[in-house]
PDB file of N, CA and C in Angstrom:
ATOM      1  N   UNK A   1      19.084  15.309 -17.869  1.00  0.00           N
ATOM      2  CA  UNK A   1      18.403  14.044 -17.657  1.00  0.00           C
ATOM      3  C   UNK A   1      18.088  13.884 -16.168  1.00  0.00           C
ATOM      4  N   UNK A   2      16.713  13.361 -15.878  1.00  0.00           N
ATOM      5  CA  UNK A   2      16.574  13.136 -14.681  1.00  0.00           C
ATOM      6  C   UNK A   2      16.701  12.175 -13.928  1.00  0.00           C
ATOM      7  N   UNK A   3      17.235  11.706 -13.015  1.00  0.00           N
ATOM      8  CA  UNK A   3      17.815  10.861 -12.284  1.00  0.00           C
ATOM      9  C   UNK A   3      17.070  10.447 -11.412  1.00  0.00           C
ATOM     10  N   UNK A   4      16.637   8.758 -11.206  1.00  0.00           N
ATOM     11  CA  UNK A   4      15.931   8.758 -10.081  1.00  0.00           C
ATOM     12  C   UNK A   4      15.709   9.448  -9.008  1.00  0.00           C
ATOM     13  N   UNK A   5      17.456   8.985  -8.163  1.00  0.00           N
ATOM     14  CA  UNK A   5      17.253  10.150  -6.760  1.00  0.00           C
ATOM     15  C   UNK A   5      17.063  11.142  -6.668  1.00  0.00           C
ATOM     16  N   UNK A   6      17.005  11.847  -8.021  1.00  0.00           N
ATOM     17  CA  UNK A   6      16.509  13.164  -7.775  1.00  0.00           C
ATOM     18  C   UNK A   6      15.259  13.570  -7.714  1.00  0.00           C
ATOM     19  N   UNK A   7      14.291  12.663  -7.865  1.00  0.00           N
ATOM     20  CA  UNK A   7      12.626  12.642  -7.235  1.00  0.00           C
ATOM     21  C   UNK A   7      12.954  11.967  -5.738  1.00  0.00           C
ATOM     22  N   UNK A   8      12.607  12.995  -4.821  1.00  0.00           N
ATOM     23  CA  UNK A   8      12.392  12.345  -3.331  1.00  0.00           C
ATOM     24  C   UNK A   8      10.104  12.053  -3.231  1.00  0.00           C
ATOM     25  N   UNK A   9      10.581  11.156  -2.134  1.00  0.00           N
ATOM     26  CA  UNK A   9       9.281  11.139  -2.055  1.00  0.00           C
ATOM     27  C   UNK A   9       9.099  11.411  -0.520  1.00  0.00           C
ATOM     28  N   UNK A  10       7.905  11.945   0.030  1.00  0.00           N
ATOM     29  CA  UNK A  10       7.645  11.608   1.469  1.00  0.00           C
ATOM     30  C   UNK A  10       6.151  11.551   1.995  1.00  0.00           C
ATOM     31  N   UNK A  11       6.048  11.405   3.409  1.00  0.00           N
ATOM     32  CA  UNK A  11       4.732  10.772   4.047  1.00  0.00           C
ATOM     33  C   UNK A  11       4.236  11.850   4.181  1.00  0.00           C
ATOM     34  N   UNK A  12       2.829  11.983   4.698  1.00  0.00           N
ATOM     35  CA  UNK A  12       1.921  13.214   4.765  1.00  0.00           C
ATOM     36  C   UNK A  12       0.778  12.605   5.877  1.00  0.00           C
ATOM     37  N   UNK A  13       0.188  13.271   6.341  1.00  0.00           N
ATOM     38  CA  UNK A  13      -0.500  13.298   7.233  1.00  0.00           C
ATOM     39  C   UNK A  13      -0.407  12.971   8.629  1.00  0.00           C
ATOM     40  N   UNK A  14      -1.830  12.974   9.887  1.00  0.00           N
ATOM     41  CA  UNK A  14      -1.437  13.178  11.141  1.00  0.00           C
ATOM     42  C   UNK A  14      -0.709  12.261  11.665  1.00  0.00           C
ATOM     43  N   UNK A  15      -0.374  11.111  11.543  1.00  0.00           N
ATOM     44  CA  UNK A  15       1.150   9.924  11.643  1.00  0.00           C
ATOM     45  C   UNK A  15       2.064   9.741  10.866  1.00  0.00           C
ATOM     46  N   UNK A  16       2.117  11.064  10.047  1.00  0.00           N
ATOM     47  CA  UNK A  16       3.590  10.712   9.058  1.00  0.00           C
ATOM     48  C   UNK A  16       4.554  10.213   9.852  1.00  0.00           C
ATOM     49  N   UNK A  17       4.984  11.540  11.181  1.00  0.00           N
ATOM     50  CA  UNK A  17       5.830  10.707  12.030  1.00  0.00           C
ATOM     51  C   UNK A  17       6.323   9.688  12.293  1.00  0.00           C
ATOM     52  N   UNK A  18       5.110   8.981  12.833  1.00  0.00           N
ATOM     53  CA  UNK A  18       5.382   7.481  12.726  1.00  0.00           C
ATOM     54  C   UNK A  18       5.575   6.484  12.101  1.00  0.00           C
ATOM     55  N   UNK A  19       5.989   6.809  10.501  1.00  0.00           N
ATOM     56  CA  UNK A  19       5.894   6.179   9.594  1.00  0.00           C
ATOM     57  C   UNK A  19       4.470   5.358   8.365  1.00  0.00           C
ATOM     58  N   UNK A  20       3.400   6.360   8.966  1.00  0.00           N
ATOM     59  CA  UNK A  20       2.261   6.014   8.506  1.00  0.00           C
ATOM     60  C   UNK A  20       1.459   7.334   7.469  1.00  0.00           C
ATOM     61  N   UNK A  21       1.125   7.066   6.709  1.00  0.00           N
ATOM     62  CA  UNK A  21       0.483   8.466   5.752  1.00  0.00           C
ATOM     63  C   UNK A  21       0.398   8.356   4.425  1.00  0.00           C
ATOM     64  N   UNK A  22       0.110   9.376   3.718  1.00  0.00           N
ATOM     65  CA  UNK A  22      -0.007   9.111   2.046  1.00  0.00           C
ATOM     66  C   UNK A  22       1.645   9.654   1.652  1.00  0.00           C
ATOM     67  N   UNK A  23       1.485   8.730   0.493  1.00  0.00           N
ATOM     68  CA  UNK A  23       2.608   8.860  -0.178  1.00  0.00           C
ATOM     69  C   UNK A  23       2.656  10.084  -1.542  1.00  0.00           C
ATOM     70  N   UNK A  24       3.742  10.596  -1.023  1.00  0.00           N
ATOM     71  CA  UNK A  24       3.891  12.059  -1.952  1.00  0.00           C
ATOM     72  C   UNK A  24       5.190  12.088  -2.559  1.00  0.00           C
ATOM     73  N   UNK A  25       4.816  12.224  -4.213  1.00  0.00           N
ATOM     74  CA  UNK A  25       6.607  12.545  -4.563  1.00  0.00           C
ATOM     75  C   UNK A  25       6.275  13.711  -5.485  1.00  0.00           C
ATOM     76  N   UNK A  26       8.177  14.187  -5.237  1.00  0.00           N
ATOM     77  CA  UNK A  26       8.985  15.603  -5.573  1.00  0.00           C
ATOM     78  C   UNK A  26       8.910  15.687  -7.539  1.00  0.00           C
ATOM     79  N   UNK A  27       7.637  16.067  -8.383  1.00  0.00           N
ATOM     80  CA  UNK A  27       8.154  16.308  -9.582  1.00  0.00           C
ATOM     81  C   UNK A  27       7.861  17.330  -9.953  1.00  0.00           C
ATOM     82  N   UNK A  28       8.888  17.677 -11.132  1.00  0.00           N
ATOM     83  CA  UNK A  28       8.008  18.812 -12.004  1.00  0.00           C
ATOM     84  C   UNK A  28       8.314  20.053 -11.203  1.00  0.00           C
ATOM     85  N   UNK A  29       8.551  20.515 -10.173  1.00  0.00           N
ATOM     86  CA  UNK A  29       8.965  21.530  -9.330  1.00  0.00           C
ATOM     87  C   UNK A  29       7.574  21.020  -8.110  1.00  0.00           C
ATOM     88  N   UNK A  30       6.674  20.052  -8.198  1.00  0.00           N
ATOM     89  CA  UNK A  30       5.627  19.882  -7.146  1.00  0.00           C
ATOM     90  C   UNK A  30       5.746  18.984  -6.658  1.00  0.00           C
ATOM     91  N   UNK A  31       5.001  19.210  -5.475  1.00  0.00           N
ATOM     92  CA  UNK A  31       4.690  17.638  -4.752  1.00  0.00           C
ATOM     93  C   UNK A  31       2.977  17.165  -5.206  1.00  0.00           C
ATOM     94  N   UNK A  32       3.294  15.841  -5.299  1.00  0.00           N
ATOM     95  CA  UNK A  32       1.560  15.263  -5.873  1.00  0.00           C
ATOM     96  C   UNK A  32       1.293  13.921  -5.457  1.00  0.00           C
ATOM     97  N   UNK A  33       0.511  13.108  -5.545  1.00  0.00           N
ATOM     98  CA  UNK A  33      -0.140  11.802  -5.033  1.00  0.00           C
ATOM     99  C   UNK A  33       0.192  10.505  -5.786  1.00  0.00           C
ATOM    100  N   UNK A  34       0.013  10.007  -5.316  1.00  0.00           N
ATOM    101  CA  UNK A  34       0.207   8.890  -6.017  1.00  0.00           C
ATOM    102  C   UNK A  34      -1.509   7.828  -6.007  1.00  0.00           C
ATOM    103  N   UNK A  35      -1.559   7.553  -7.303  1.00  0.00           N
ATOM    104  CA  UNK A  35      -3.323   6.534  -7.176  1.00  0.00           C
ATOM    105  C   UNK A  35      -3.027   5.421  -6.658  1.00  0.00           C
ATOM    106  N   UNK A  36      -3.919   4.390  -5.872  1.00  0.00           N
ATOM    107  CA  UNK A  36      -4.104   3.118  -5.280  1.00  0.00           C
ATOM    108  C   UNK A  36      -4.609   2.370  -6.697  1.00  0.00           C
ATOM    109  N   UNK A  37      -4.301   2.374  -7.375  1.00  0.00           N
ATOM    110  CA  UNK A  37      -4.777   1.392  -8.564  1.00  0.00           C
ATOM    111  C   UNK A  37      -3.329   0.771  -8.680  1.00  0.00           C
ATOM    112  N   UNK A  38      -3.750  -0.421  -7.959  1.00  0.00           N
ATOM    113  CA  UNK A  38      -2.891  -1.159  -8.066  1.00  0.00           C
ATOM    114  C   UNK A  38      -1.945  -1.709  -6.791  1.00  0.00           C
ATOM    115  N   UNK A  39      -2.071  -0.699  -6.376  1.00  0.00           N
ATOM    116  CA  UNK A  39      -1.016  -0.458  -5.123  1.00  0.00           C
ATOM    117  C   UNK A  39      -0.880  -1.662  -4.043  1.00  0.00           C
ATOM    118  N   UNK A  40      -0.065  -2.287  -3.957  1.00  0.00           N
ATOM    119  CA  UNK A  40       0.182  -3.382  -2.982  1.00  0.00           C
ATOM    120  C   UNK A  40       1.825  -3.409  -2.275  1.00  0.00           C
ATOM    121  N   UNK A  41       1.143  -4.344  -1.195  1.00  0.00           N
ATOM    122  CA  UNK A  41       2.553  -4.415  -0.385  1.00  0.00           C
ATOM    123  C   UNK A  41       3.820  -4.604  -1.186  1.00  0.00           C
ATOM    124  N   UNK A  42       4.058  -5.128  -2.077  1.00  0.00           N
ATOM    125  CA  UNK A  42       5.499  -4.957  -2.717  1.00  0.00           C
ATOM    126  C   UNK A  42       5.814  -3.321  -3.188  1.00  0.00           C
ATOM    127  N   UNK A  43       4.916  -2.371  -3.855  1.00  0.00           N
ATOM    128  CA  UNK A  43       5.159  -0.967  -3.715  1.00  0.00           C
ATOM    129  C   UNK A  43       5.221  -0.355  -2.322  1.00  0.00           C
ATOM    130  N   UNK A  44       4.793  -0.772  -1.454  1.00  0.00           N
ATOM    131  CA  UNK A  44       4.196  -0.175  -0.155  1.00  0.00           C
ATOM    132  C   UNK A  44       6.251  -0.430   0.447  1.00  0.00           C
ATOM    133  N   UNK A  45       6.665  -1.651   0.378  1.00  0.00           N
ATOM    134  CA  UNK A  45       8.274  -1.779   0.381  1.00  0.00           C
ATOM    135  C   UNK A  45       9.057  -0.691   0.153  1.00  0.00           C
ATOM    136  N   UNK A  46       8.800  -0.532  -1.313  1.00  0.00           N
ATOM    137  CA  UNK A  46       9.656  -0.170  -2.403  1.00  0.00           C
ATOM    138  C   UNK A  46       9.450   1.233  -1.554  1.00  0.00           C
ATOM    139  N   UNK A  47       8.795   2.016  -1.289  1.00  0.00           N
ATOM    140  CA  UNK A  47       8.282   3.295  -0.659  1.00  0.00           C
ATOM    141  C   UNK A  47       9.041   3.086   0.663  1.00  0.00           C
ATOM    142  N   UNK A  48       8.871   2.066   1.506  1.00  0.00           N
ATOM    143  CA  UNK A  48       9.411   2.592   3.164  1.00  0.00           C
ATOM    144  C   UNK A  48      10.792   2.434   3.293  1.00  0.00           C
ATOM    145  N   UNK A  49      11.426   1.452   2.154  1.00  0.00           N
ATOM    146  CA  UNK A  49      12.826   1.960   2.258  1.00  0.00           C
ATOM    147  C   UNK A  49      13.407   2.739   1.477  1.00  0.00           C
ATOM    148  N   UNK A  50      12.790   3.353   0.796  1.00  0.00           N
ATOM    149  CA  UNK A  50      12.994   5.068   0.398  1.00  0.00           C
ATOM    150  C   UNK A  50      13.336   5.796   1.456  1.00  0.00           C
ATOM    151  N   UNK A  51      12.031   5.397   1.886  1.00  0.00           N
ATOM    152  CA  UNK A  51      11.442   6.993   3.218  1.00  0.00           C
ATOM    153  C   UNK A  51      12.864   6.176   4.307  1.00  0.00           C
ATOM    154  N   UNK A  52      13.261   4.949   4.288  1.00  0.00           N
ATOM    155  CA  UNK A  52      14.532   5.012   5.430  1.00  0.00           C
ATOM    156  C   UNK A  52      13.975   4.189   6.521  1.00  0.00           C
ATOM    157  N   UNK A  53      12.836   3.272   5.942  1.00  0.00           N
ATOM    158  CA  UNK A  53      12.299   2.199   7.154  1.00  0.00           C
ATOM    159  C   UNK A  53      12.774   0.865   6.427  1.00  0.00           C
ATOM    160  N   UNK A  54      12.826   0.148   7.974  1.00  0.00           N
ATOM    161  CA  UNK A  54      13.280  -1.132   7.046  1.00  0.00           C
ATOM    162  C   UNK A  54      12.097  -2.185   6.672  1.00  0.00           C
ATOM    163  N   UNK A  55      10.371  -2.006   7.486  1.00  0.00           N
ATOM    164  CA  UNK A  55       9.582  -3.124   7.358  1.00  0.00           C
ATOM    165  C   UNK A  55       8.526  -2.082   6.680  1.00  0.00           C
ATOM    166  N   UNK A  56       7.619  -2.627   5.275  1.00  0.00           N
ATOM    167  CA  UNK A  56       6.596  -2.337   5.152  1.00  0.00           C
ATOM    168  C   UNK A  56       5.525  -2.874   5.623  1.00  0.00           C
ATOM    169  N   UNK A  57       4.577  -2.340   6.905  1.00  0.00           N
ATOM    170  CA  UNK A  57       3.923  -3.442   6.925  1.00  0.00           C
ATOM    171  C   UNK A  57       2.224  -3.245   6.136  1.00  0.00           C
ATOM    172  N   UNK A  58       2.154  -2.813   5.995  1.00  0.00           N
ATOM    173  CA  UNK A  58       0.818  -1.991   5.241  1.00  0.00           C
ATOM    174  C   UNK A  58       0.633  -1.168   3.942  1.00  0.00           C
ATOM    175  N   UNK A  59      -0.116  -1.724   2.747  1.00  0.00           N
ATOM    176  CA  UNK A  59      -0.020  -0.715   2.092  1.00  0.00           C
ATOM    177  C   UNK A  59      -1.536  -0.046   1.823  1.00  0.00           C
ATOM    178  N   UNK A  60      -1.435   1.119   1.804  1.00  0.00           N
ATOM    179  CA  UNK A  60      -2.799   1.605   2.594  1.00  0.00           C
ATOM    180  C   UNK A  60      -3.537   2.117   1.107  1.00  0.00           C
ATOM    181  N   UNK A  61      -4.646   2.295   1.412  1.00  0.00           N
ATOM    182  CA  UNK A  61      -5.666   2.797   0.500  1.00  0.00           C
ATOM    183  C   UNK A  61      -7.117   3.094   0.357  1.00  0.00           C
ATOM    184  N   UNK A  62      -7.408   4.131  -0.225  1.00  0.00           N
ATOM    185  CA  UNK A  62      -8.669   4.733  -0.209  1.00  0.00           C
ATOM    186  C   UNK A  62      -8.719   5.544   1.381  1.00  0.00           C
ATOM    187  N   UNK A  63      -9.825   4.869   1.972  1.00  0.00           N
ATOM    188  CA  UNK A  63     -10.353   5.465   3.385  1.00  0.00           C
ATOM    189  C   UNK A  63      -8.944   5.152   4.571  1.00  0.00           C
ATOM    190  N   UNK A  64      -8.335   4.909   4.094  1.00  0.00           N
ATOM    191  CA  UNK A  64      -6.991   4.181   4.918  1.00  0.00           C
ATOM    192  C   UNK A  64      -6.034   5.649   4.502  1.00  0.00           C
ATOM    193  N   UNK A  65      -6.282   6.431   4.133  1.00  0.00           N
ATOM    194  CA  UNK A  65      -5.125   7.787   3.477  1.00  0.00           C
ATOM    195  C   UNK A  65      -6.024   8.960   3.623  1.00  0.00           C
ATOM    196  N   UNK A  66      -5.574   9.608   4.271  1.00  0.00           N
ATOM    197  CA  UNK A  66      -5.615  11.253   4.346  1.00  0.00           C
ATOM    198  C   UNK A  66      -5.399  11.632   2.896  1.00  0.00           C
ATOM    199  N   UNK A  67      -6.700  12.627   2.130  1.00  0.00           N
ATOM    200  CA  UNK A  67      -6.731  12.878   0.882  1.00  0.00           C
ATOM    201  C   UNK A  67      -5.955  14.134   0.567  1.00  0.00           C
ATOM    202  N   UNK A  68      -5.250  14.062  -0.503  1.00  0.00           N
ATOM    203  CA  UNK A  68      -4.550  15.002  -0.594  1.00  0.00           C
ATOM    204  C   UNK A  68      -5.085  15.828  -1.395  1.00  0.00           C
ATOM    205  N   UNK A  69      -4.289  16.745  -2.039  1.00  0.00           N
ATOM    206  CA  UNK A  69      -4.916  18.077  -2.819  1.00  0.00           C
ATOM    207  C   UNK A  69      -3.251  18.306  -3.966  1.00  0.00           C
ATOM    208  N   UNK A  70      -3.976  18.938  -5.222  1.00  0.00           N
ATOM    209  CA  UNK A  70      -2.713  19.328  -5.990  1.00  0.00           C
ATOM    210  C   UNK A  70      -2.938  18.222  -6.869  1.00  0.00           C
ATOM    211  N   UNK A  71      -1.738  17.726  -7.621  1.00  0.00           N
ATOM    212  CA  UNK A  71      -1.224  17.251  -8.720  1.00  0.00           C
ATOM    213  C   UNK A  71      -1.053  15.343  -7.983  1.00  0.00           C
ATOM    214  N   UNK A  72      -1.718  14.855  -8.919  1.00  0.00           N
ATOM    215  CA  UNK A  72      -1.735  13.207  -8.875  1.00  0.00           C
ATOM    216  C   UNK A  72      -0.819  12.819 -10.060  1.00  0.00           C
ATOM    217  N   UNK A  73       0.264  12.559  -9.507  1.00  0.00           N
ATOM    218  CA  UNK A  73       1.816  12.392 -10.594  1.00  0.00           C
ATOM    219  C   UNK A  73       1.808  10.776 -11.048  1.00  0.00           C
ATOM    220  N   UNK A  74       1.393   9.664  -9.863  1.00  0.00           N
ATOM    221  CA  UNK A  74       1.092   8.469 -10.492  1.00  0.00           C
ATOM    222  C   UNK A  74       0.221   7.650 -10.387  1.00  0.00           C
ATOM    223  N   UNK A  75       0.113   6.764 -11.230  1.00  0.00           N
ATOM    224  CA  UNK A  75      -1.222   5.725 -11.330  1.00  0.00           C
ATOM    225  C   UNK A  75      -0.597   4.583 -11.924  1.00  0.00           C
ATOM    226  N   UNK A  76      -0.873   3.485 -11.290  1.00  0.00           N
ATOM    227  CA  UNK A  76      -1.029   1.746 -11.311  1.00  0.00           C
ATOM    228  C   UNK A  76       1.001   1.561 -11.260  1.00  0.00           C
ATOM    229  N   UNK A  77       1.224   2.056 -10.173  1.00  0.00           N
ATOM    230  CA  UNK A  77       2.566   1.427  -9.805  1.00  0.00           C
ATOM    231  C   UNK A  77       2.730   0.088  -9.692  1.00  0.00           C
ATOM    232  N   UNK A  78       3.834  -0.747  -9.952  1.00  0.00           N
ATOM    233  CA  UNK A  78       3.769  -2.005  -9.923  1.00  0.00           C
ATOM    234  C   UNK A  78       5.847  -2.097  -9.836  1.00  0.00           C
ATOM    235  N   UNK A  79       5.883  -2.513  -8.383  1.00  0.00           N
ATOM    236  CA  UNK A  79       7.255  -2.597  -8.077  1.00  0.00           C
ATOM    237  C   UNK A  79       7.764  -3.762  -7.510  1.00  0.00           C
ATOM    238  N   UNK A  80       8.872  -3.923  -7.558  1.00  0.00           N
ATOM    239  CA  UNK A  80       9.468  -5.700  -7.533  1.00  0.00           C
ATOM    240  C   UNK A  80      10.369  -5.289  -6.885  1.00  0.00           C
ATOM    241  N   UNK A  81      10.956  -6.999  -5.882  1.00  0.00           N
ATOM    242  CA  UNK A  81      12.202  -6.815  -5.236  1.00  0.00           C
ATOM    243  C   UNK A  81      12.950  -5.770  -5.581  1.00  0.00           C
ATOM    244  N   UNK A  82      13.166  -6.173  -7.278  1.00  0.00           N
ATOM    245  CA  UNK A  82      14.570  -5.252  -7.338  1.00  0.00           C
ATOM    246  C   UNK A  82      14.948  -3.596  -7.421  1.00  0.00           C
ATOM    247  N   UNK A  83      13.161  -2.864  -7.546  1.00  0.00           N
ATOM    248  CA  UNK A  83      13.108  -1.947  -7.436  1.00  0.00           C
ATOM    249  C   UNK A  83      13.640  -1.034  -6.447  1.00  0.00           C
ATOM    250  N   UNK A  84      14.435  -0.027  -6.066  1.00  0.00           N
ATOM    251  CA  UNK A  84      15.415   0.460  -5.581  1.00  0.00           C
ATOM    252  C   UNK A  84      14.463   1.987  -4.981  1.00  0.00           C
ATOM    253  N   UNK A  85      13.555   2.507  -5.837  1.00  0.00           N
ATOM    254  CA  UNK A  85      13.101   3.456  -5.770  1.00  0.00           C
ATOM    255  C   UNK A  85      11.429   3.478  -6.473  1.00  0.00           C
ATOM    256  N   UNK A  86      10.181   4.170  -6.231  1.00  0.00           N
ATOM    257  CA  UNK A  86       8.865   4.098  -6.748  1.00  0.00           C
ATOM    258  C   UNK A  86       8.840   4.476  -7.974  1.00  0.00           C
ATOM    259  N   UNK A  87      10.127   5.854  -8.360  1.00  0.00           N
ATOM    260  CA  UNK A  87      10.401   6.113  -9.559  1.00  0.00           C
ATOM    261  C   UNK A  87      10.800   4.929 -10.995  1.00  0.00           C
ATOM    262  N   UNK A  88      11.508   3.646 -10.306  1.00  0.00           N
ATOM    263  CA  UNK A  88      11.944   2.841 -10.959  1.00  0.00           C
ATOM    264  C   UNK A  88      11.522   1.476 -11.348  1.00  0.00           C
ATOM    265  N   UNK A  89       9.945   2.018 -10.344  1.00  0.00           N
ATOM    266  CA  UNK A  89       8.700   0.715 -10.761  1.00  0.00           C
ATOM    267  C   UNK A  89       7.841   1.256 -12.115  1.00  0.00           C
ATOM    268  N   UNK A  90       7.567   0.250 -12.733  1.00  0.00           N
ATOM    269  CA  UNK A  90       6.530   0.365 -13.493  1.00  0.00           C
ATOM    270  C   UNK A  90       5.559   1.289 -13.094  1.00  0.00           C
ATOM    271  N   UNK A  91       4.655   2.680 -13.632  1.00  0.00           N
ATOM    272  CA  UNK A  91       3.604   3.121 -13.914  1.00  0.00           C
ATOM    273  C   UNK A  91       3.148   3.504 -15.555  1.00  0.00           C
ATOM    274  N   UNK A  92       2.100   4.341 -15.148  1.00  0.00           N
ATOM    275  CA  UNK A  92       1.285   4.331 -16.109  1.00  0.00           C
ATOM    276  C   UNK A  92       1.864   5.896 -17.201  1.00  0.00           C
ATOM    277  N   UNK A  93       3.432   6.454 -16.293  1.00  0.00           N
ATOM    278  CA  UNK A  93       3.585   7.999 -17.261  1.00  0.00           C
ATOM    279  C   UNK A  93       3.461   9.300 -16.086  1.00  0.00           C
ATOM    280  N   UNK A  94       3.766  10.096 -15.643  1.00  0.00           N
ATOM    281  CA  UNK A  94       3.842  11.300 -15.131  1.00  0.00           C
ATOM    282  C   UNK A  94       2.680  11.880 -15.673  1.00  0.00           C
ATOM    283  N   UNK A  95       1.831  12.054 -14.436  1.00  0.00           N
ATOM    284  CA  UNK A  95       0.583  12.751 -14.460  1.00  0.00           C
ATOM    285  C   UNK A  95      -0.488  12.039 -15.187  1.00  0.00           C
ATOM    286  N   UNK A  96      -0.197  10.798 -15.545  1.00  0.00           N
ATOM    287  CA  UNK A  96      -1.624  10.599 -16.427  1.00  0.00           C
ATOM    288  C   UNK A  96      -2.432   9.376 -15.375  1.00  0.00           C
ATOM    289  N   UNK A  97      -3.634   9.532 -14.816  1.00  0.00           N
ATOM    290  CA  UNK A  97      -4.358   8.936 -14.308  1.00  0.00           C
ATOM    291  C   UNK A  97      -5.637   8.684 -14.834  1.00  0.00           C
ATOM    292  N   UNK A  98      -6.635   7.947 -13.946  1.00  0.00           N
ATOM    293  CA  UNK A  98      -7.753   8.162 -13.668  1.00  0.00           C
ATOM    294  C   UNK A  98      -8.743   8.202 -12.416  1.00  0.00           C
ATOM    295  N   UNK A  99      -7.448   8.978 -11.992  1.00  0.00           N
ATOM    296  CA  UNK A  99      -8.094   9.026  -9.789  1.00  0.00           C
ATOM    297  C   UNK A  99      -8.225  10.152  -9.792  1.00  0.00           C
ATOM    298  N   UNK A 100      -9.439  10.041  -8.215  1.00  0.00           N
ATOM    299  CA  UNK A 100      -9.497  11.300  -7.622  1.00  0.00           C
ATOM    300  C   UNK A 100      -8.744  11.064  -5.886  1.00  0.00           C
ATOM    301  N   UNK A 101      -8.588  12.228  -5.217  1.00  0.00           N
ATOM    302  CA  UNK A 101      -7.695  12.120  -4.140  1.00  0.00           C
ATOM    303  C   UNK A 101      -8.205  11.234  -3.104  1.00  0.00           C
ATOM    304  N   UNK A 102      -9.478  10.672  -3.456  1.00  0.00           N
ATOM    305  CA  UNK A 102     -10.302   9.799  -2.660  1.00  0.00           C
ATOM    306  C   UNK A 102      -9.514   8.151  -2.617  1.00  0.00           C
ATOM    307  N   UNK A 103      -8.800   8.387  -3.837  1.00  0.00           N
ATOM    308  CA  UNK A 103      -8.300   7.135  -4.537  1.00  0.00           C
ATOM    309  C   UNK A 103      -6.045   7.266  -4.082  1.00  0.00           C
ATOM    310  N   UNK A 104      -6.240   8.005  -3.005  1.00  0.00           N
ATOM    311  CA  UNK A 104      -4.213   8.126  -2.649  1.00  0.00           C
ATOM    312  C   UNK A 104      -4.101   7.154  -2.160  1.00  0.00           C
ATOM    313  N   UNK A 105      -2.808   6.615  -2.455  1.00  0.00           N
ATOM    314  CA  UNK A 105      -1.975   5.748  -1.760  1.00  0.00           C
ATOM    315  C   UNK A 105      -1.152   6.073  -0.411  1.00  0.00           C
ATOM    316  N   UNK A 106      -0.889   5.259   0.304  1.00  0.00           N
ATOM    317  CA  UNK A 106      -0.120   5.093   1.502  1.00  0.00           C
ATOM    318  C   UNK A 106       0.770   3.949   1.606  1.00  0.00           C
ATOM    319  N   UNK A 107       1.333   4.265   2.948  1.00  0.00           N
ATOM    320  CA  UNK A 107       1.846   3.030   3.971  1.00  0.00           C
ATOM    321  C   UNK A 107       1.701   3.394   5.200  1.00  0.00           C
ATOM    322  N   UNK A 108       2.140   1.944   5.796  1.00  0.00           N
ATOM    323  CA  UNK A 108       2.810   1.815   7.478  1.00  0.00           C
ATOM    324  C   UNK A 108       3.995   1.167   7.108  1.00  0.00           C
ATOM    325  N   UNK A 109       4.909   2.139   7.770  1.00  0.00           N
ATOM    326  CA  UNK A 109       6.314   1.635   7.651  1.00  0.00           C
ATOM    327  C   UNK A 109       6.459   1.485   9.104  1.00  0.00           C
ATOM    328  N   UNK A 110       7.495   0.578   9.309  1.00  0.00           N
ATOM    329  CA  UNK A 110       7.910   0.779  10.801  1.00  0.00           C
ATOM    330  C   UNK A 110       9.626   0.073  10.426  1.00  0.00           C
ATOM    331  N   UNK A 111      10.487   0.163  11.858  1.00  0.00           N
ATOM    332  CA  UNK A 111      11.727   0.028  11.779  1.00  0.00           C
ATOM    333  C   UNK A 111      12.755   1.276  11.564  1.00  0.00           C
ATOM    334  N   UNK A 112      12.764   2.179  11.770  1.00  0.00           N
ATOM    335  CA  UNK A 112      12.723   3.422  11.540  1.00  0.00           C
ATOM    336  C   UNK A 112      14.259   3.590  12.364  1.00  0.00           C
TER     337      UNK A 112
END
């Protein structure tokens, strides 16, 4: 059985560093994208204190994200206070979308 923490997720692109980039999580043996359908600052949270920040301040999308390539693992996340992890918000199912990489999600995290 798979266990939340055992999907990590992390940032991608030229300010991952800084807490800014598209959001990528660990399934299936790959890393893949996540779609902006839907995507708002309460997921954009749920994501930066994953990644180990304490403020979300941005949740980014479309022309706002470096496009990725590979496997798009989720579509129409929808996460609440109590969500702990992106794995443990509402989506739409592992791998089933209707995006293209034009359509990745992000953040700006800061507090780091």
């Amino acid at each position: 059985m798979l266990k939340y923490s055992d999907v990590p997720i992390r940032l991608r692109g030229p300010s991952s560093g800084n807490g800014i980039g598209r959001v990528e999580v660990f399934y299936n043996g790959q890393w893949g994208t996540i779609c902006d359908d839907g995507w708002d600052l309460n997921d954009a949270k749920v994501a930066c204190r994953q990644l180990g920040y304490k403020y979300a301040d941005r949740a980014l999308q479309g022309s706002d994200v470096p496009a990725g390539t590979g496997q798009i693992w989720l579509d129409n996340v929808g996460c609440t206070a109590r969500d702990q992890n992106l794995i443990s918000c509402h989506h739409r199912g592992w791998g089933i979308h209707n995006c293209r990489h034009s359509e990745d999600a992000g953040v700006e995290c800061s507090g780091f």
